[in-house]
N, C-alpha and C. Protein backbone atom coordinates (compact mmCIF):
# COMPACT_ATOMS: atom_id res chain seq x y z
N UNK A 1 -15.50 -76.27 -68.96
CA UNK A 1 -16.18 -77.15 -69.89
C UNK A 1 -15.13 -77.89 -70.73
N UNK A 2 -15.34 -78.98 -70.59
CA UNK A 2 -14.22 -80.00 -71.28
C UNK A 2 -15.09 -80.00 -72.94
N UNK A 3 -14.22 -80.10 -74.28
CA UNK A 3 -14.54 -80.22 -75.32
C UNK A 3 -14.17 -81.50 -75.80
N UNK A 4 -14.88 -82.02 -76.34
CA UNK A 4 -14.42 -83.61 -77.43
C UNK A 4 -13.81 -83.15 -78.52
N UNK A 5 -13.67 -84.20 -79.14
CA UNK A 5 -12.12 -83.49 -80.76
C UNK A 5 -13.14 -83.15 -81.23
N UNK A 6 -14.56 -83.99 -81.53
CA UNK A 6 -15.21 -83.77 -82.87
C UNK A 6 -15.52 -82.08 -82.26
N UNK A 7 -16.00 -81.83 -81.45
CA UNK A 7 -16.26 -80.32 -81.54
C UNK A 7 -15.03 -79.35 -81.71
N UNK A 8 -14.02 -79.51 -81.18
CA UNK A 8 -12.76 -78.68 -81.51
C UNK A 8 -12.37 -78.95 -83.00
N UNK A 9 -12.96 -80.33 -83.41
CA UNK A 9 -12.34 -80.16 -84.91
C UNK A 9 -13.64 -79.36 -85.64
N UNK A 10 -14.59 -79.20 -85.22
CA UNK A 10 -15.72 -78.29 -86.28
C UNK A 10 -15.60 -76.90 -86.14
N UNK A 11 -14.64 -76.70 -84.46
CA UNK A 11 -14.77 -75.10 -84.06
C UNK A 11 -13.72 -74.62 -85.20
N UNK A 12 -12.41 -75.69 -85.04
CA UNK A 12 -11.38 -75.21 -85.80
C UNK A 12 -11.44 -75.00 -87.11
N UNK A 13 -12.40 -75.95 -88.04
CA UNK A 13 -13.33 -75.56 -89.16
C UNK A 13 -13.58 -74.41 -89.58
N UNK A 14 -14.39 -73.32 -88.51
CA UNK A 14 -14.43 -72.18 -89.26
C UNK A 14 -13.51 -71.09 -88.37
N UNK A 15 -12.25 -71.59 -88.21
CA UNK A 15 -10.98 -70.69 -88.71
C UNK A 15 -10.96 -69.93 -89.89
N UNK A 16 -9.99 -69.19 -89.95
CA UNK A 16 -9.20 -68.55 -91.28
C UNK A 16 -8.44 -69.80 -91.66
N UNK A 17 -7.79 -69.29 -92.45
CA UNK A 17 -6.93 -70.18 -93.24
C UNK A 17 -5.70 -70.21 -92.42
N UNK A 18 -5.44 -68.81 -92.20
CA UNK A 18 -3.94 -68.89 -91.75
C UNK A 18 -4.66 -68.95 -90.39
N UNK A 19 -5.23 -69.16 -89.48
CA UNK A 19 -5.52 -69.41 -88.04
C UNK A 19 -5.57 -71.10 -88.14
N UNK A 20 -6.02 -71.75 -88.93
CA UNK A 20 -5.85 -73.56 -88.78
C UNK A 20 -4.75 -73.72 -89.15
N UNK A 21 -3.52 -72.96 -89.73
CA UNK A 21 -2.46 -73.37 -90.22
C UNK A 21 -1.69 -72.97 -89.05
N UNK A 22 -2.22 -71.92 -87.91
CA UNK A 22 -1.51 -71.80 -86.72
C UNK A 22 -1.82 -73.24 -85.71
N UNK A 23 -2.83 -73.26 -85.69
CA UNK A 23 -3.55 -74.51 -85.20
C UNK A 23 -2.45 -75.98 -85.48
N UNK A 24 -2.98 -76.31 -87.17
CA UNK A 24 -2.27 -77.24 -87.11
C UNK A 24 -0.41 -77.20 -86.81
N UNK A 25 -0.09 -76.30 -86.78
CA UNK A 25 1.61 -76.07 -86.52
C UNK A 25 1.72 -76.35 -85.19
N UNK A 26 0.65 -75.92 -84.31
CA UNK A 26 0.97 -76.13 -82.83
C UNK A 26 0.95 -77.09 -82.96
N UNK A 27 -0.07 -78.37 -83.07
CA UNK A 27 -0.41 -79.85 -83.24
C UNK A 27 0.88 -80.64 -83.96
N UNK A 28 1.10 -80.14 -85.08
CA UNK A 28 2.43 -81.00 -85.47
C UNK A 28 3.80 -81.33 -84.41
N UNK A 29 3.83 -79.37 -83.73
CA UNK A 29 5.02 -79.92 -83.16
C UNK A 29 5.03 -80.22 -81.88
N UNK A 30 3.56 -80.16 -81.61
CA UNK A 30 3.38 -81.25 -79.91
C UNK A 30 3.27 -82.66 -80.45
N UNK A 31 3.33 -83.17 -81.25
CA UNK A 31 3.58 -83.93 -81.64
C UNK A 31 5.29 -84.73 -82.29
N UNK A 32 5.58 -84.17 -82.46
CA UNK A 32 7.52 -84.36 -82.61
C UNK A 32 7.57 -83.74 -84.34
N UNK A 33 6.99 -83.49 -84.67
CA UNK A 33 7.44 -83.18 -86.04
C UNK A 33 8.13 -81.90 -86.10
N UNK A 34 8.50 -82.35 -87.62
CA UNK A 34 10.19 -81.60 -87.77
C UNK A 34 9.87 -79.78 -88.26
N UNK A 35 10.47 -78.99 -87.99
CA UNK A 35 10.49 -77.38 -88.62
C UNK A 35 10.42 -77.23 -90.33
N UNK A 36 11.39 -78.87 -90.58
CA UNK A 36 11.14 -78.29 -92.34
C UNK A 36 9.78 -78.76 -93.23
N UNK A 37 9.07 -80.00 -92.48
CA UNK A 37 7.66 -80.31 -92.68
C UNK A 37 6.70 -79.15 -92.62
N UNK A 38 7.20 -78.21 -91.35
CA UNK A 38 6.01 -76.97 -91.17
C UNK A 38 5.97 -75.96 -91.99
N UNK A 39 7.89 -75.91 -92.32
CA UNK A 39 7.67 -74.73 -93.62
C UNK A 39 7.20 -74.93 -94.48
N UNK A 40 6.80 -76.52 -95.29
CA UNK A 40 6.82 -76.84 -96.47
C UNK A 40 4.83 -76.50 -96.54
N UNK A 41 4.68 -76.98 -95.12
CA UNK A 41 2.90 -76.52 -94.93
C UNK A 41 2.94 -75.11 -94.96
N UNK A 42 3.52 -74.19 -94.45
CA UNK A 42 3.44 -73.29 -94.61
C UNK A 42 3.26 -72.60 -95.98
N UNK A 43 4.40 -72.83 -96.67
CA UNK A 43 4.35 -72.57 -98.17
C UNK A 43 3.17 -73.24 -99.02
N UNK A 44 2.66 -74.54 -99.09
CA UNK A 44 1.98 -74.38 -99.53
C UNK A 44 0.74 -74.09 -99.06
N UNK A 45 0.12 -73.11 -98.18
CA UNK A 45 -0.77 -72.56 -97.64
C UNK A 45 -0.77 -70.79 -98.24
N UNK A 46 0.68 -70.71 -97.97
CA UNK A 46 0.85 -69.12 -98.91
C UNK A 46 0.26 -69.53 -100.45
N UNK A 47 0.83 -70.51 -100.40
CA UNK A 47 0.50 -70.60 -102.58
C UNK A 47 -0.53 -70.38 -102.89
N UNK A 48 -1.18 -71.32 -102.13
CA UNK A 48 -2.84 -71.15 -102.15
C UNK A 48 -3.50 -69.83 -101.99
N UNK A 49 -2.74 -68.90 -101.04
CA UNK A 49 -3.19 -67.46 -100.63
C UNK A 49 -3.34 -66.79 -102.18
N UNK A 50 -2.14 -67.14 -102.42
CA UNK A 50 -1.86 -66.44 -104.20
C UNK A 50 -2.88 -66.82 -105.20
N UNK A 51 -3.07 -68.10 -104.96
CA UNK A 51 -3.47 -68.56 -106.24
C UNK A 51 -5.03 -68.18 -106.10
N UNK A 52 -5.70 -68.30 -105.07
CA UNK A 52 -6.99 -67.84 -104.60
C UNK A 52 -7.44 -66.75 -104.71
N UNK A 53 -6.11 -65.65 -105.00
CA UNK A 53 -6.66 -64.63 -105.01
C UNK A 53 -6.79 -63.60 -103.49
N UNK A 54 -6.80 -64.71 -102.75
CA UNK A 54 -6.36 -63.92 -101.27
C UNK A 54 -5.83 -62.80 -100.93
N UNK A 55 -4.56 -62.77 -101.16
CA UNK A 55 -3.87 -62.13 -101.23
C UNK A 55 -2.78 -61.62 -102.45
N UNK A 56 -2.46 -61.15 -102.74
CA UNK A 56 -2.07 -60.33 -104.08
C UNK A 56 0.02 -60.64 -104.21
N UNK A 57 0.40 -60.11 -105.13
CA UNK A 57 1.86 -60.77 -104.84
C UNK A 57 2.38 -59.20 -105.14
N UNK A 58 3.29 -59.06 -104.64
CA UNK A 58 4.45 -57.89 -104.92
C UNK A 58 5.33 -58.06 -105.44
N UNK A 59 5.52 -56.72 -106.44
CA UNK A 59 6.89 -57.32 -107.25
C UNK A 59 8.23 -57.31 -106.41
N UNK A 60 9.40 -57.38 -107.22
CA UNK A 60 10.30 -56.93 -105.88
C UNK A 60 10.72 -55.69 -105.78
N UNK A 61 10.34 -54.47 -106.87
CA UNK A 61 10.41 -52.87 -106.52
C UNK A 61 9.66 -52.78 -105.35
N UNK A 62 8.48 -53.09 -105.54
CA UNK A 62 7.28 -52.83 -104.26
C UNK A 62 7.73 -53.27 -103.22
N UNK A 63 8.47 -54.62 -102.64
CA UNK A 63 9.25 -55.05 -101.35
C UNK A 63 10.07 -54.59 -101.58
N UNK A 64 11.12 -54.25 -101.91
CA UNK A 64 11.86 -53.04 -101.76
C UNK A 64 11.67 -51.65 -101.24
N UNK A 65 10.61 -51.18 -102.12
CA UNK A 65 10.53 -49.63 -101.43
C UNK A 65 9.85 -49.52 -99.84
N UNK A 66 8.63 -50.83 -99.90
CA UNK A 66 7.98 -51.02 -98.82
C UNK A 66 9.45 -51.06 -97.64
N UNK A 67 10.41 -51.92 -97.76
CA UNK A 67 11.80 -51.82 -97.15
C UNK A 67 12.27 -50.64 -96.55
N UNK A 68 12.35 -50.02 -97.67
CA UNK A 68 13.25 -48.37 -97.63
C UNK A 68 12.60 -47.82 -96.43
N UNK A 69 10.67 -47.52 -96.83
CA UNK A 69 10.28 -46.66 -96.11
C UNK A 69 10.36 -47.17 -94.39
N UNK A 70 9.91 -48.74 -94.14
CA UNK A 70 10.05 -48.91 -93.17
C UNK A 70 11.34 -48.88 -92.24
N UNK A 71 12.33 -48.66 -93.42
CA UNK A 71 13.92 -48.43 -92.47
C UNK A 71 13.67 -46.85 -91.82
N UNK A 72 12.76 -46.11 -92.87
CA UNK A 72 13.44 -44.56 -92.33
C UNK A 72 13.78 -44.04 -93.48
């Protein structure tokens, strides 16, 4: 079954957040765009995670110890 954009763009609609931000990253760079454009989407897609409430922030004891334990 072949899809038209408008339906791939409504499927991609109800993505996650970070699943259209995988989405659009593929699309940018089949398209020629550059790695530091994607980080900059990237980041501000994390910000938003933060600021939303999404996801929560760690201090840097907490990434740290989280560190330690995962070394061993």
């Amino acid at each position: 079954m072949v899809l038209t954009s408008q339906q791939i763009t409504e499927a991609a609609l109800h993505l996650s957040e970070r699943e259209r931000l995988g989405v659009t990253a593929a699309l940018w760079k089949s398209l020629g765009g550059n790695d530091e454009a994607l980080a900059d989407m990237q980041a501000l897609a994390r910000s938003h995670e933060l600021t939303s409430g999404e996801v929560s922030a760690k201090t840097h004891d907490e990434v740290f110890k989280n560190a330690r334990a995962g070394l061993g």
